[in-house]
Every structure is written in C-alpha cells, then in structure tokens.
Protein backbone atom coordinates (compact mmCIF):
# COMPACT_ATOMS: atom_id res chain seq x y z
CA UNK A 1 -12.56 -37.08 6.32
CA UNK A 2 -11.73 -37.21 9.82
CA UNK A 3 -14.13 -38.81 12.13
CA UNK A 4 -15.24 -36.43 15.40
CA UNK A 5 -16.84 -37.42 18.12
CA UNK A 6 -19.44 -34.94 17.66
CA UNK A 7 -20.43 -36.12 14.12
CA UNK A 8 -20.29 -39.64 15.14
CA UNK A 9 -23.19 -38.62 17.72
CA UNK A 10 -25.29 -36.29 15.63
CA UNK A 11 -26.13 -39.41 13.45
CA UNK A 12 -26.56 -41.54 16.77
CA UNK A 13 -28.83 -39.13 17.30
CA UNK A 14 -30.31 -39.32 13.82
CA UNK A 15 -30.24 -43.33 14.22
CA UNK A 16 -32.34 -43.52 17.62
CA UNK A 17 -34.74 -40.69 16.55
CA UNK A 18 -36.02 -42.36 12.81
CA UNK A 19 -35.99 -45.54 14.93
CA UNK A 20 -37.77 -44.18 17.30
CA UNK A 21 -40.25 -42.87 14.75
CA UNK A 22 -40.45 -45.78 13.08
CA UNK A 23 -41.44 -48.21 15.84
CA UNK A 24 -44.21 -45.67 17.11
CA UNK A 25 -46.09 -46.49 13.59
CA UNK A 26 -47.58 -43.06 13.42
CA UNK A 27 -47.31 -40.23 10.88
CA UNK A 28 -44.82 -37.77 12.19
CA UNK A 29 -44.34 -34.23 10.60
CA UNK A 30 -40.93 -33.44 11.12
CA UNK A 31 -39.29 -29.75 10.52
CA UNK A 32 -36.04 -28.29 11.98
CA UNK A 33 -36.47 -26.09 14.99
CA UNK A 34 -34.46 -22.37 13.76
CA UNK A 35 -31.74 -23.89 15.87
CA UNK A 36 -30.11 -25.53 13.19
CA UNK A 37 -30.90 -22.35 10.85
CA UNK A 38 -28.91 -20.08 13.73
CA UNK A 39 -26.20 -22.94 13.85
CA UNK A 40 -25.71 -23.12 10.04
CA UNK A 41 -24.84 -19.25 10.09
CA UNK A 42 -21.73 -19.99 12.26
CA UNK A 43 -19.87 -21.93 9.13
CA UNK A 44 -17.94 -20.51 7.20
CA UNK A 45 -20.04 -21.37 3.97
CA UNK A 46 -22.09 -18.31 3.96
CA UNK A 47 -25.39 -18.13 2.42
CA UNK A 48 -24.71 -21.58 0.41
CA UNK A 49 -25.10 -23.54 3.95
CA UNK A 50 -28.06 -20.91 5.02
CA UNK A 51 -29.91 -21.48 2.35
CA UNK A 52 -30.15 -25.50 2.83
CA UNK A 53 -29.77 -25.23 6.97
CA UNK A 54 -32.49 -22.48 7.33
CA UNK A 55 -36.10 -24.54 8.92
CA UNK A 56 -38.34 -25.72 6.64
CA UNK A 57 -42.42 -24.42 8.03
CA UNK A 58 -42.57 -24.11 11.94
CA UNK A 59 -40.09 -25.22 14.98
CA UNK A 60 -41.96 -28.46 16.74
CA UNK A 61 -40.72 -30.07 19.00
CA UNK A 62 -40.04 -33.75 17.81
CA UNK A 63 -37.40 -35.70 18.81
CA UNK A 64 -35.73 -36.08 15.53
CA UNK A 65 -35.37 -32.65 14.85
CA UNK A 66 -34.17 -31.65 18.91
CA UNK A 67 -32.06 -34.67 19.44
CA UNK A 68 -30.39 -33.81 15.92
CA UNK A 69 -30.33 -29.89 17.04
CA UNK A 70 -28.22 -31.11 20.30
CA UNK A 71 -25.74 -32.52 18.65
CA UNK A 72 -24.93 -30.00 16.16
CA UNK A 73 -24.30 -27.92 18.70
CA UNK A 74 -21.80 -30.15 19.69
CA UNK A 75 -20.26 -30.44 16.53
CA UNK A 76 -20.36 -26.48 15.85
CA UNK A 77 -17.59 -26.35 19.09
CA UNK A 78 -15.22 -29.22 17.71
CA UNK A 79 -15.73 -29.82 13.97
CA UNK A 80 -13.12 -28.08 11.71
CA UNK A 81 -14.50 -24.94 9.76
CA UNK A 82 -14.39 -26.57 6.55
CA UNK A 83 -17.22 -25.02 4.30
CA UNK A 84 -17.81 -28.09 2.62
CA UNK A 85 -17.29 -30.17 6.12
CA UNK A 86 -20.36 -28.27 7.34
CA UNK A 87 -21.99 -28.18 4.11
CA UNK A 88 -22.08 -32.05 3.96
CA UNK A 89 -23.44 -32.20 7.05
CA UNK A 90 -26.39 -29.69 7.33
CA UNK A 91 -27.42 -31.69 3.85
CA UNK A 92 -27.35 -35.15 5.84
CA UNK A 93 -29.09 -33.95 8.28
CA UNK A 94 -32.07 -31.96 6.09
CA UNK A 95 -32.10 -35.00 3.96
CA UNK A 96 -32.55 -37.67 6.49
CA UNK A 97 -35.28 -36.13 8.23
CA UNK A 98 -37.29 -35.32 4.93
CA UNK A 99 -40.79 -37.77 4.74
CA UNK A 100 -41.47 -39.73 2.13
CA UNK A 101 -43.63 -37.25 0.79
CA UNK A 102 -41.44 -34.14 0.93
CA UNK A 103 -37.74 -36.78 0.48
CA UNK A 104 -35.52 -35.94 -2.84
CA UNK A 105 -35.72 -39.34 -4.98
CA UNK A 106 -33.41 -41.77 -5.40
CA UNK A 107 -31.51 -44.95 -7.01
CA UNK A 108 -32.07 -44.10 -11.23
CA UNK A 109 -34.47 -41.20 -10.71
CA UNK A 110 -32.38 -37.94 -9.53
CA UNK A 111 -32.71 -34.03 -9.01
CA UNK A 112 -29.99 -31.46 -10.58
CA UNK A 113 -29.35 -28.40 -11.52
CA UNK A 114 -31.09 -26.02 -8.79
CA UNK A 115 -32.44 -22.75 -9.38
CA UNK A 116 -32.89 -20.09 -6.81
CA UNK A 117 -36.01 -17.92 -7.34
CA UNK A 118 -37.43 -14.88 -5.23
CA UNK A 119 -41.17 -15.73 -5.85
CA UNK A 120 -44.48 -12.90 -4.89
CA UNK A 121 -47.95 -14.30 -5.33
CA UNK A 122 -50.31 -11.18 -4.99
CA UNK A 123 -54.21 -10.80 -5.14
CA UNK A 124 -56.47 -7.48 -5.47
CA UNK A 125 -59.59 -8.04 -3.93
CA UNK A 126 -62.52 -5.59 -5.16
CA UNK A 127 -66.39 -6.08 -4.68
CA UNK A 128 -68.28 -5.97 -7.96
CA UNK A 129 -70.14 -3.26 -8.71
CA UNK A 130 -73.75 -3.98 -10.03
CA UNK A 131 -75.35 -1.90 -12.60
CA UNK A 132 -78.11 0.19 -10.87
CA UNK A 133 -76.87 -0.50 -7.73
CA UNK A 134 -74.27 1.16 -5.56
CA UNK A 135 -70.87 -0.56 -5.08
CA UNK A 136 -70.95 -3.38 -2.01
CA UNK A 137 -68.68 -3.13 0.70
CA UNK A 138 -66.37 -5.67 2.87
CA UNK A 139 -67.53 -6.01 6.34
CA UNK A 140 -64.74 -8.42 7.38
CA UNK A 141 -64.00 -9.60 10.82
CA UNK A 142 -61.32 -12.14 12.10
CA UNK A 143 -61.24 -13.32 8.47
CA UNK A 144 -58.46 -15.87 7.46
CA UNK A 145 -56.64 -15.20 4.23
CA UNK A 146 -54.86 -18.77 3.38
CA UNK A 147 -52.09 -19.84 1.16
CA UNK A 148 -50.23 -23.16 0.73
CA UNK A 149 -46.33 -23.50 1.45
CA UNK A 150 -44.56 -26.74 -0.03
CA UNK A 151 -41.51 -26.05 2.32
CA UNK A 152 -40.16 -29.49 1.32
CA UNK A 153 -41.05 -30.96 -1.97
CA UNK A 154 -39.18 -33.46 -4.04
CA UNK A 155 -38.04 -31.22 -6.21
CA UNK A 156 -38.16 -27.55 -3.98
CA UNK A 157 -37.10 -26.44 -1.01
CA UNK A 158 -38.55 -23.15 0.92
CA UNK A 159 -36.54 -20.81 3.19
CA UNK A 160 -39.09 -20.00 5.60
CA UNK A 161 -37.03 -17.81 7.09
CA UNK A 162 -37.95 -15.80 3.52
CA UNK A 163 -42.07 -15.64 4.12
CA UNK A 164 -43.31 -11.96 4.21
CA UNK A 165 -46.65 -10.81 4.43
CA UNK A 166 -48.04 -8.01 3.23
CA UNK A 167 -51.25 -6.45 3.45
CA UNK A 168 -53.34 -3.08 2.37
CA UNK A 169 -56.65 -2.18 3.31
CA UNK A 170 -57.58 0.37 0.33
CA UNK A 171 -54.15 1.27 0.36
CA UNK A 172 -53.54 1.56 3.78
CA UNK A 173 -50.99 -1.16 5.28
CA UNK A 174 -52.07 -3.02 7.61
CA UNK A 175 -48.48 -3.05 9.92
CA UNK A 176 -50.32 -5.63 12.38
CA UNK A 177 -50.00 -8.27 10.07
CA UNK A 178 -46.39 -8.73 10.67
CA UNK A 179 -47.35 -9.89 13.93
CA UNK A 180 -50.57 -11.82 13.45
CA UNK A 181 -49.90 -14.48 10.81
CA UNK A 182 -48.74 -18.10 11.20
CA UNK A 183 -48.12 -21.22 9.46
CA UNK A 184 -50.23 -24.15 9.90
CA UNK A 185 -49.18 -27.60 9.50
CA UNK A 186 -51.12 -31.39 9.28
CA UNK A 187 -52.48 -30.81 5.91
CA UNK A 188 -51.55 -33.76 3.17
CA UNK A 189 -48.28 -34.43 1.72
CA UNK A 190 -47.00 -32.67 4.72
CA UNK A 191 -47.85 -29.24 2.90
CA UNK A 192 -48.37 -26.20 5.62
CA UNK A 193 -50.96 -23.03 4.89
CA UNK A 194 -50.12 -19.49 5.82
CA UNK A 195 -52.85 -18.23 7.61
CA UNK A 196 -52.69 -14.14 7.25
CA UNK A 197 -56.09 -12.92 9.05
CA UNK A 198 -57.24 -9.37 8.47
CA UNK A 199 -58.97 -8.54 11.78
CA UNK A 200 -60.94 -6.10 11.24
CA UNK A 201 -62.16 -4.08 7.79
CA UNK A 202 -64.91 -2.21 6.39
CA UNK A 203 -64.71 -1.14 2.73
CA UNK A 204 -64.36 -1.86 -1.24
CA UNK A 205 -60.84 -3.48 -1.69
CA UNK A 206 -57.67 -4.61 -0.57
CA UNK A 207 -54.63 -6.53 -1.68
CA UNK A 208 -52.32 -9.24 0.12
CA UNK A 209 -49.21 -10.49 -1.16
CA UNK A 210 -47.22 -13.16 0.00
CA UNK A 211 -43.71 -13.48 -0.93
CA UNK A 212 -41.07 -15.73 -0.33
CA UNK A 213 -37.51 -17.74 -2.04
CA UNK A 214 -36.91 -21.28 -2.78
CA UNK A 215 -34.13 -23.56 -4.47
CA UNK A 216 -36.13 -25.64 -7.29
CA UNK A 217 -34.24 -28.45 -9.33
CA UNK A 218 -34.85 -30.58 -12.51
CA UNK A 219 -35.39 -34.12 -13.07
CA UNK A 220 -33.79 -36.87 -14.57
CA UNK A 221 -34.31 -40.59 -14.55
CA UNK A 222 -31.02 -42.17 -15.61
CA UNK A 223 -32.19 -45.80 -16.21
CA UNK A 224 -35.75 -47.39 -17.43
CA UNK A 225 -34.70 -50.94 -16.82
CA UNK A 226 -34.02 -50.07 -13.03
CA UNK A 227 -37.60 -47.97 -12.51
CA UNK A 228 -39.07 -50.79 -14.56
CA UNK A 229 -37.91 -53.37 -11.96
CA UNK A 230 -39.13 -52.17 -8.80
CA UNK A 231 -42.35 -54.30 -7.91
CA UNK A 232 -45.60 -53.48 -6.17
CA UNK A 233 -45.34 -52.99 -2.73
CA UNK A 234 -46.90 -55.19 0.15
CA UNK A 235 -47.75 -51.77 1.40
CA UNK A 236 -47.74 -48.16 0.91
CA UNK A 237 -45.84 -45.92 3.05
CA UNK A 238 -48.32 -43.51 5.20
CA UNK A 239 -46.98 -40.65 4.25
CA UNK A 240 -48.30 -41.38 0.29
CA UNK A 241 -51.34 -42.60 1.22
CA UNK A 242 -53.00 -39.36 0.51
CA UNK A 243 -51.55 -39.80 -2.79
CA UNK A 244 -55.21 -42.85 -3.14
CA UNK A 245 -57.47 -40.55 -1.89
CA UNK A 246 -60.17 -38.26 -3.71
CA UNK A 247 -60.02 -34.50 -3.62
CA UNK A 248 -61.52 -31.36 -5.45
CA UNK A 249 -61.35 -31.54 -8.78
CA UNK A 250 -59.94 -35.50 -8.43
CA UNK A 251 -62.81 -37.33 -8.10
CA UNK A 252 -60.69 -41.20 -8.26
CA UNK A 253 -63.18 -42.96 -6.22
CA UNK A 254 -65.80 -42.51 -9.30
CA UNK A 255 -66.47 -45.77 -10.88
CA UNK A 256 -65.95 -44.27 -14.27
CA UNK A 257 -62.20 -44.32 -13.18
CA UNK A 258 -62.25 -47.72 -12.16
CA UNK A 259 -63.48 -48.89 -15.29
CA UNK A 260 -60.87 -46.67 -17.09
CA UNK A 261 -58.20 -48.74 -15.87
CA UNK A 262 -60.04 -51.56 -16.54
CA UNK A 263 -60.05 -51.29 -20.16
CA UNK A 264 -56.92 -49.34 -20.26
CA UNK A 265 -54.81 -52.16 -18.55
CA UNK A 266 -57.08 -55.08 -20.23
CA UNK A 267 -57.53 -56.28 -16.73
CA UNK A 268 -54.01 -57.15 -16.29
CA UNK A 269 -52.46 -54.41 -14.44
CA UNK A 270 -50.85 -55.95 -11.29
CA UNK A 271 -49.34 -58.16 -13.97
CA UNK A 272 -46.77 -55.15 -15.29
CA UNK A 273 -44.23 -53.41 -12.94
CA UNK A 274 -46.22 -50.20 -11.18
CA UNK A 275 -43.71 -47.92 -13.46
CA UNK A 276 -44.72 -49.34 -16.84
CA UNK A 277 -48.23 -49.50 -15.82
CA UNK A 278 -48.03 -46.05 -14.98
CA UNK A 279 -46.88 -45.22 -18.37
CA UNK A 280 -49.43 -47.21 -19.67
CA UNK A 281 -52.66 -45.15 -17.90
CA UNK A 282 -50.75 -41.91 -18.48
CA UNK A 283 -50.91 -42.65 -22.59
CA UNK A 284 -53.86 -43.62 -22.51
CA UNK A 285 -55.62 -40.61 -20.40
CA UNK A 286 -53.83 -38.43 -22.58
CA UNK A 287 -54.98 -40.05 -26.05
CA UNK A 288 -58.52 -40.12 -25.21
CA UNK A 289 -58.71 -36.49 -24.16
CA UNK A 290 -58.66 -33.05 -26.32
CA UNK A 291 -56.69 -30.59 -24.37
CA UNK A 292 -57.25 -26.67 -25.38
CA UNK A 293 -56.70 -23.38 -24.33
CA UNK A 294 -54.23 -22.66 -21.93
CA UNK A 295 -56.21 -23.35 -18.18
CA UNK A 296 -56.31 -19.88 -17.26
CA UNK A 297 -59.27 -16.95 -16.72
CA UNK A 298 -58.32 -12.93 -17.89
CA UNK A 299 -60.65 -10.33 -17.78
CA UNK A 300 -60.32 -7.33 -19.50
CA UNK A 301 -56.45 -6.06 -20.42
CA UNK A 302 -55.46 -9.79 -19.76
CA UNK A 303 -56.38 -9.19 -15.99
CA UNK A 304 -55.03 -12.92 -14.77
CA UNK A 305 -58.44 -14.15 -12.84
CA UNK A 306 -57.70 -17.80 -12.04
CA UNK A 307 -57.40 -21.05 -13.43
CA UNK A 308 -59.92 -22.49 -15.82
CA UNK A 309 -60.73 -25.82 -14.36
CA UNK A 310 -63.58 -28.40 -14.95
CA UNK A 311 -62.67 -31.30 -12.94
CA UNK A 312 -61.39 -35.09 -13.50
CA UNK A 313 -65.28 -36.68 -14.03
CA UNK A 314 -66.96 -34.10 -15.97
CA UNK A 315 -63.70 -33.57 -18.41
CA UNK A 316 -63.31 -37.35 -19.06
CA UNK A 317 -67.10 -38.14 -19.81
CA UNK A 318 -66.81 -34.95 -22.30
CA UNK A 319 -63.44 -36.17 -23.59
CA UNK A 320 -62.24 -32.08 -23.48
CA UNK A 321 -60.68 -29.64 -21.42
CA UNK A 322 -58.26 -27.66 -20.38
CA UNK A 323 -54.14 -28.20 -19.82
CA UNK A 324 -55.41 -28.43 -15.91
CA UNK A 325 -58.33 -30.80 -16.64
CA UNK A 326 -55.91 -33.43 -18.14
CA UNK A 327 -53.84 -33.51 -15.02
CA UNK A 328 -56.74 -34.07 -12.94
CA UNK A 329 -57.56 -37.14 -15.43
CA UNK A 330 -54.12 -38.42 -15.19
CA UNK A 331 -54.00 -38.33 -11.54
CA UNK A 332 -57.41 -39.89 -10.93
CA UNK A 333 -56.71 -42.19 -13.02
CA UNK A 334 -53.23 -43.57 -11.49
CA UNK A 335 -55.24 -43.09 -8.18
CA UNK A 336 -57.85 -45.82 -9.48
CA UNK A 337 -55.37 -48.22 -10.22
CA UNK A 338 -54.00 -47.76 -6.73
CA UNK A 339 -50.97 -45.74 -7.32
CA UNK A 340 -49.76 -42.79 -5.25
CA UNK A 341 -49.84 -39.69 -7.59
CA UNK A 342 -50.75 -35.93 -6.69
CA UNK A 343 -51.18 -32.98 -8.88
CA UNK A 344 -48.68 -30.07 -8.62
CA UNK A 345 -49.84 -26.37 -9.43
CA UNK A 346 -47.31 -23.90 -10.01
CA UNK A 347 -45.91 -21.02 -11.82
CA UNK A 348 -43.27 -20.40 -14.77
CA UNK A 349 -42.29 -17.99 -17.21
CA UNK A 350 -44.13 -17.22 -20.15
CA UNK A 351 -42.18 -18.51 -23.06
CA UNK A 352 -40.77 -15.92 -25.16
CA UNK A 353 -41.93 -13.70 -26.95
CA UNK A 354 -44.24 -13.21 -24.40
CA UNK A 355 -43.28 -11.68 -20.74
CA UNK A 356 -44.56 -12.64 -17.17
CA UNK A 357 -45.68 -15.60 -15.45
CA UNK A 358 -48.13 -17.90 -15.76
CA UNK A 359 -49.68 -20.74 -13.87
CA UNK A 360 -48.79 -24.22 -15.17
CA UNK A 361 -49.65 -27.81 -13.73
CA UNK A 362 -47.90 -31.25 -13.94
CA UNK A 363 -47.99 -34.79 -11.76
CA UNK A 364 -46.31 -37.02 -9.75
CA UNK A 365 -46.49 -40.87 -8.97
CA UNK A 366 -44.74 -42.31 -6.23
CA UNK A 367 -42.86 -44.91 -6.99
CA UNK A 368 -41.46 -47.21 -4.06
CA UNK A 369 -37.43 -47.39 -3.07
CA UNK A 370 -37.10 -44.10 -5.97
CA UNK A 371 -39.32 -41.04 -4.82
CA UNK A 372 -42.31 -38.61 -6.78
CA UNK A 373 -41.83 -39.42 -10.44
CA UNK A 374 -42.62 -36.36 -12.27
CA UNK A 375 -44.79 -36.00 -15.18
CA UNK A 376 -46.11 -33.74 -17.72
CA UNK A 377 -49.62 -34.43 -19.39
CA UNK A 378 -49.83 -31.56 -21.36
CA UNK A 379 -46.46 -31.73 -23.11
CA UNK A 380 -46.51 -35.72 -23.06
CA UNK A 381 -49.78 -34.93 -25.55
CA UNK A 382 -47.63 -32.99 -28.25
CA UNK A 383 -45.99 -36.03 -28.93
CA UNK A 384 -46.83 -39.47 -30.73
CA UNK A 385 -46.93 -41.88 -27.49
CA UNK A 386 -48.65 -44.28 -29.46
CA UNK A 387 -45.69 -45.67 -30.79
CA UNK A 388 -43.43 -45.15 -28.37
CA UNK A 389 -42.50 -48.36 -26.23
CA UNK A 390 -42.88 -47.79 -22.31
CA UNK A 391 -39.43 -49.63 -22.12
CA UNK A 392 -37.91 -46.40 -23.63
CA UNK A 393 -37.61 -43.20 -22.24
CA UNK A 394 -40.08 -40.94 -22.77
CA UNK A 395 -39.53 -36.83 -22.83
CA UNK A 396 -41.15 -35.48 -20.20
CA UNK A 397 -41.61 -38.44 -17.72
CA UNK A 398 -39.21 -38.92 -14.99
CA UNK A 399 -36.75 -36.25 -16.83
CA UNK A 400 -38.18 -33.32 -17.07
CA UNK A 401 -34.99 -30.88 -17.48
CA UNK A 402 -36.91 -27.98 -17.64
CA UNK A 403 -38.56 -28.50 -14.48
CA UNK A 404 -36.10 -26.17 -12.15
CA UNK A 405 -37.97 -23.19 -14.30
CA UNK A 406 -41.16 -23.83 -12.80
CA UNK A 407 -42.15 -23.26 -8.75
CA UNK A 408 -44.33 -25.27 -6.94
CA UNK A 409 -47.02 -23.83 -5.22
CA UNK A 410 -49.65 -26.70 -4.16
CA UNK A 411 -50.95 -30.33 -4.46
CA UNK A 412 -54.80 -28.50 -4.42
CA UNK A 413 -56.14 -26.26 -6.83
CA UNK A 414 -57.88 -25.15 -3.53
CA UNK A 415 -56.77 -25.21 -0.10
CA UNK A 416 -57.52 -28.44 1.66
CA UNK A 417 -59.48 -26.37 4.65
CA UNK A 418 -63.01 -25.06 5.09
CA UNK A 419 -62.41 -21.79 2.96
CA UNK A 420 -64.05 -20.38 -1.01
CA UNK A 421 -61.80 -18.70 -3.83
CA UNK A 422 -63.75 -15.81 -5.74
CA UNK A 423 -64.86 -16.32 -8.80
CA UNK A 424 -62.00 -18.74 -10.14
CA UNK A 425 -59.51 -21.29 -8.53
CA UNK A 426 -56.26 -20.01 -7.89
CA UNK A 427 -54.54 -22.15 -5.06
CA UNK A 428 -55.33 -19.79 -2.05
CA UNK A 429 -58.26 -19.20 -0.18
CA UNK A 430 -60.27 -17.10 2.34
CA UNK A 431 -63.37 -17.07 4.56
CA UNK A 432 -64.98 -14.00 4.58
CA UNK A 433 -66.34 -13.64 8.10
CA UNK A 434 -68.64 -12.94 9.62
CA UNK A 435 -71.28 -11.97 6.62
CA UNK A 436 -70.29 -14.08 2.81
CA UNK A 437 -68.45 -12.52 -0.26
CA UNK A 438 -70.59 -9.91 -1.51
CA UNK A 439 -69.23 -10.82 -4.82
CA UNK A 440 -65.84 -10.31 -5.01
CA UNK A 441 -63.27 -10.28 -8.39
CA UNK A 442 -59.66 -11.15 -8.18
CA UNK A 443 -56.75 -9.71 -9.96
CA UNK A 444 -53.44 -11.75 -9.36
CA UNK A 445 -50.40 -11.09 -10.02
CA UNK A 446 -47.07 -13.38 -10.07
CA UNK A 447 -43.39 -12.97 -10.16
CA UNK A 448 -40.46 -14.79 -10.11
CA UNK A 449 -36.94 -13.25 -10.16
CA UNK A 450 -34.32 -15.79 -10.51
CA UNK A 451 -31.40 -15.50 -7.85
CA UNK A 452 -28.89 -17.28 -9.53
CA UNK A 453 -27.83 -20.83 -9.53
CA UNK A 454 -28.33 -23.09 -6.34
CA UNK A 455 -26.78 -25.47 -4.16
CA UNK A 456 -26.49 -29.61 -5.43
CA UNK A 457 -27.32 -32.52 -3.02
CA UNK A 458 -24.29 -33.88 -1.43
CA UNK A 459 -22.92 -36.63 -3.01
C-alpha cells in the first residue's frame, strides 16, 4: 500500500491526540464528530464503510476525534478511491479511539462473524384501573422518558445516525419529539441515555418506542495458555474501574461477597493468574446457586412485563433465583475479588419452536492487555464444571459463538440516573413529573430483524 502524505498525518494526528490524552490522566469520553460519518459517504465502499464510519452517541469536541476529523479531510482529496483503502482506514481510526471500556479485545481473545440487526424496544404505558374506583389519569409535565445506548461495546457497535423516536399520546403522535430528544453521555462504561421528554400530557396511556441498528459479533478465545498468562495488574485502567464498584441489584461491597471469595479461592487468590481465578469464582457461584424460571414477568396472554429480578445478596443467602439473579452473583462476586466485570442485559430470539424475542443476560470480566471476556452463567450451569479443568476451554467462556444473535442493551437493569421503572425492571426508565406514577403497568414489546451479515475488523 502506498504511503500518502495525508494518511501519514491522520495517524500523527491520532499519535499526538491519545498522547495527549494520556498525559492529562483524566477520563476522556471520546466519540466521532458526524464529520467523519459525512466523510465516509464520499468512498466508494457504500454502506459497508457507513456503517463502521457513521458517529458513535453525540459530536464533542475532543481533540482526538477533531484533530483525526482534519486529517481525513485531507486524505478524502488525495487518497486513491480504493473501497478497501478507505475501509481500512475509517476502521483504524474507529478502533483507535475506542476506550478501554467500549475497545474490541485483543491478543487470544477475538470478535467474528458480525451480524447486522434493525432492533425496536417499545413500551405501552396504561394507569391501572382499581376496582370501585374510576381509572387514574397521567398528569405529566416536562417528564423524561430514558433509555440506555451502548454505541460502542466490545462486542456491538450502534449507528446513531439510526436512533428514532417515537411517541403517542393515546394514539396521537406526538411530532415534537423529533425535535426535543437528546443523548446524554458520562454515565459508566462510557454508556449514553436517550432522554425522550414528553412535555406536556394529561390522560390514561401512551406508548414510546425507540428504535435503532447495530453490527453485533461473536466471541472466541483462541488460546487458554495465553489468557492464563497475563498477570495482575499494578493498576486498573480508569475506564474499568466502574467495573469494582456496587450498583442495583450488585451489591459487591457486602461482606457476604468478600467472604465468598474467601472460601471459594481458599485464601489464595492473588496466587492464580486473574483469568483462572476468574474461572474459579464463576464455578463456584454457579454450583452453589439453583437457577429457575426464565427471569422474566407476563401478565395475562404472555403480556412481556419486565424482568424478574431479586438481586446479588438476597439470591445468594437463599441459594435460588432466577437466570438474571445468577449474573448478578457472578458479577458481585468477581467484583469482590477485585476484578473488573459488568453485567450485560439484552435481547435474542426465542429459540425455536417458539417466536419473538426475549430478554437474556450474560457477563463480562476485563481482563488486562485482552479486552471484556464474555461469559454466560446460565448456560455455564447446564454443564458439569466440576470436572472440568480451568486450563481447558470451557463452552461458553471467552467463546461464546452464539453471541452475535443476541443485542446488547445495558450494563444496568435500571438506568444509572435518578428515575423508577413501573412495576418490573426492564432497562429504561422515567420520572413522572411533576405528581408520582399513579400506578402504572407496562407492556413491552421487542424486535429484532436481522439485516444481513456485517462488516469484519480490519486485519
């Protein structure tokens, strides 16, 4: 490949920005301006170099991103229009500028396979009616509807140029909404919320839906010996470090945790490599716990309500739970050994014979030089770990090749802001201003329509 000048400066660019970033020792969100989205379209590569160019959650103005913007302007006047010329280098660029947090992985663990899905997450809101008593109403002012975007995840990317609102107000649509929403960032693992507020409403229901594409991929870790080998860090990168701390449903600063890895490491746990130690907590969470049911709430007709969740403390003192519950125990417990890992909430498709989509949860533990290591409690349980040696590979941890049929939606259970879910869980939230929820049930409904096959890392 021929060297230009312009490339040559877009990763000078690259260079001085991360250094920049990294000698300031604070935690910098970084997300491409739309410039680079606009500039992408001017390739000949189509939609392939769209799809991975397009900005990931809102233009800001960091250096990174501007000084990286400038010079692909440059190269979009002098660089040959080579679809895979330009292809390579949108990736670069998107893939250096990824945290820690949001970054693909690396060395022997991997991502393949991607999956392009157009996803809808949609909610009915209706007050309850109370027998003897005439049906409440919704006095709603200024009242914030919030969902969670992973525009970058290890193993998802979000087009953010695909987010659409939608709102009715007992049927009506609301048309101002196309104007009034936004996307928040400076929540944990870099995550953003789409805040969608409905201004002003008086009445019994209404609906919001929320939809949007990403690329997902699968997992794979191609060598044990080389995860095995990586040693506890001196330090923790920043951008994990919410990866240690407690959160709804996660309670890992509990005692009861502590003492779990106590026993469950037989007080030897800096002793082992963090990866086999991790393997190590994870079997043993999982063979002191009874999993059942499937973690979800339907009314009547199979109405999908929310998740069915209990919590990491009050599951593991009862030793039972739900699919959901485990992965809170799992996660706590890697927490309480002081181990970056996170929970992941998403959706899939019901296996067959049964149709639609369901919600369905599985972890991650960072693991340093490699990326989020993912992890699946609940299928992990369906086999005999007890004999299996932590040396070996095990289904289901680190390769999980199923994983590009499954969209992730959030690292909370709950938005991580000041806002209540009716009834039951479900990732989203809302604050029902100025008066409280007169009692509110939730119908949701999910869909994911595959879009065909996606676009591989470079390399």
């Amino acid at each position: 490949m021929p060297r230009s000048p312009a490339l040559l400066e877009l990763f000078r660019a690259l260079r001085t920005a991360l250094q920049a970033d990294t000698r300031s020792g604070t935690r910098r969100r970084i997300h491409p301006p739309p410039l680079i989205g606009r500039l992408a379209r001017a390739f000949r590569s189509g939609l392939r170099l769209t799809f991975l160019s397009a900005p990931y959650g809102p233009p800001g103005r960091h250096s990174l991103w501007y000084a990286a913007a400038n010079s692909f302007a440059a190269a979009d006047r002098t660089l040959p229009r080579s679809g895979g010329y330009a292809l390579t280098l949108s990736v670069v660029v998107l893939l250096a500028a990824a945290p820690p947090s949001g970054r693909p992985p690396v060395g022997p663990l991997q991502r393949y396979d991607p999956k392009i899905y157009d996803v809808r997450f949609e909610v009915t809101l209706n007050t309850v009616i109370t027998q003897g008593l005439a049906n409440q109403r919704y006095h709603l002012a200024d009242t914030p509807i919030v969902m969670p975007v992973i525009f970058q995840g290890a193993y998802s990317t979000v087009l953010s140029d695909s987010l659409k609102p939608q709102l009715w107000l007992e049927g009506r649509t609301d048309a101002r909404w196309a104007d009034h929403w936004r996307v928040d960032d400076g929540y944990p693992y870099y995550t953003h919320l789409v805040v969608m507020p409905v201004e002003e409403f008086h009445g019994s229901w209404l609906r919001w839906r929320l939809a949007w594409r990403v690329q997902v991929f699968s997992s794979r870790l191609t060598s044990e010996q080389d995860a095995a080998a990586v040693p506890w860090p001196r330090q923790w990168p920043d951008e994990v470090l919410d990866g240690l701390q407690p959160q709804m449903f996660i309670e890992s600063d509990d005692p009861f945790f502590k003492r779990v890895v106590e026993h469950a490491s037989a007080g030897s746990l800096r002793l082992v490599p963090p990866y086999l130690a991790a393997k190590d907590l994870v079997r043993y969470c999982i063979s002191h716990f009874r999993t059942s049911g499937d973690g979800v709430r339907r009314g009547n007709f199979g109405v999908l309500r929310g998740l069915q969740i209990t919590g990491a403390r009050r599951a593991a003192a009862a030793g039972r739970g739900g699919p959901h519950d485990l992965v809170c125990i799992c996660v706590a417990t890697l927490r309480a050994a002081g181990i970056p890992a996170r929970p992941v909430i998403g959706i899939q498709k019901r296996p067959l014979p049964k149709r639609g989509v369901e919600f369905v949860s599985w972890a991650e533990f960072y693991l340093p030089e490699v990326g989020w290591v993912p992890f699946d409690p609940d299928q992990l349980r369906r086999r005999s770990l007890g004999n299996l040696d932590v040396r070996r590979p095990w289904p289901e941890f680190g390769t999980m090749k199923d994983l590009n049929d499954r969209v992730p939606l959030a690292y909370h259970f709950m938005p991580a802001a000041s806002v209540e879910t009716p009834q039951y869980p479900a990732v989203w939230g809302w604050d029902p201003r100025p008066w409280r929820d007169p009692s509110s049930e939730q119908q949701i409904r999910l869909s994911m329509i595959s879009r065909g096959r996606g676009v591989e890392d470079p390399g």
